[in-house]
Protein backbone atom coordinates (compact mmCIF):
# COMPACT_ATOMS: atom_id res chain seq x y z
CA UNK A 1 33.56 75.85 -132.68
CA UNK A 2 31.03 76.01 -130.11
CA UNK A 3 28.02 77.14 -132.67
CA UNK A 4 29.06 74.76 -135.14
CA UNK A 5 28.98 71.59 -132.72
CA UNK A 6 25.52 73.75 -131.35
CA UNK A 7 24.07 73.66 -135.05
CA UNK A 8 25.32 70.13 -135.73
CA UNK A 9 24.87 67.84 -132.80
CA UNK A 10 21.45 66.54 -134.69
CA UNK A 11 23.84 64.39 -136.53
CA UNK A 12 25.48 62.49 -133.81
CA UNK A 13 22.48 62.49 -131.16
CA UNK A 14 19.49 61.60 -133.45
CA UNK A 15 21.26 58.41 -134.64
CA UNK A 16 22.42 57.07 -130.74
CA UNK A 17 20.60 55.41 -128.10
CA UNK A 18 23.18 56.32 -125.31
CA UNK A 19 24.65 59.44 -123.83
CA UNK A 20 27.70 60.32 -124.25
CA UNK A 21 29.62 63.33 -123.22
CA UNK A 22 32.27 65.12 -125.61
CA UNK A 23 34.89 67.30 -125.27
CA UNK A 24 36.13 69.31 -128.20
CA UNK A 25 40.22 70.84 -127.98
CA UNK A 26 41.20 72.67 -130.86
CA UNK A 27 45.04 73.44 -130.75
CA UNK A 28 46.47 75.20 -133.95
CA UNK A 29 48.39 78.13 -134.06
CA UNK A 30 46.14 79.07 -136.86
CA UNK A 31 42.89 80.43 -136.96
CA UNK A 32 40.34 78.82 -139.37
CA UNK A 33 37.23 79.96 -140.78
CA UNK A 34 33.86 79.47 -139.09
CA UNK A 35 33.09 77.54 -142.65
CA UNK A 36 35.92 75.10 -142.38
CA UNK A 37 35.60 74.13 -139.18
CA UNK A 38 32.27 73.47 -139.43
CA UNK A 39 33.10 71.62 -142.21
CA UNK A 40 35.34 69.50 -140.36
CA UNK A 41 33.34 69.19 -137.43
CA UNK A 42 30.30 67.85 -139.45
CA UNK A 43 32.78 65.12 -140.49
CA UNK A 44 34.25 64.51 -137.26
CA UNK A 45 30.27 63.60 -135.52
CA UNK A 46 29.22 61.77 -138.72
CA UNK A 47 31.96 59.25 -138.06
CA UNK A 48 31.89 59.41 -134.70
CA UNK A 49 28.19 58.70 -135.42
CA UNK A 50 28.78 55.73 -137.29
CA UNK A 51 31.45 54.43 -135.32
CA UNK A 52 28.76 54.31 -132.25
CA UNK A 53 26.03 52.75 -134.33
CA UNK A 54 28.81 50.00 -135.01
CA UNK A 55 29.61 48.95 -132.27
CA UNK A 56 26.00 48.80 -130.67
CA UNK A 57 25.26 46.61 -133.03
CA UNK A 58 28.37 44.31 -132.49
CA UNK A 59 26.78 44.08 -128.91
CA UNK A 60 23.10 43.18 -129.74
């Protein structure tokens, strides 16, 4: 999980004006594939990405 949020964070820090710090928990008794949690980690930033850019623009 770590290199995928490592290879990925372009997504959710080039579109932001503000830091922000994030935590990641993954809890599963399963073990996923790198490819799948990257996968769902891309999707997880984009939204939180676009969530962000929302709401900073509610505020200007």
């Amino acid at each position: 999980m770590r290199e995928a949020y490592r290879k990925n964070k372009h997504i959710l820090y080039s579109n932001i004006e503000e830091k922000y710090i994030i935590m990641f928990t993954y809890l599963d008794e399963n073990e996923l594939k790198y490819v799948e949690i990257e996968e769902k980690l891309i999707l997880l930033l984009k939204r939180l990405s676009d969530k962000i850019k929302s709401c900073q623009h509610e505020e200007s």
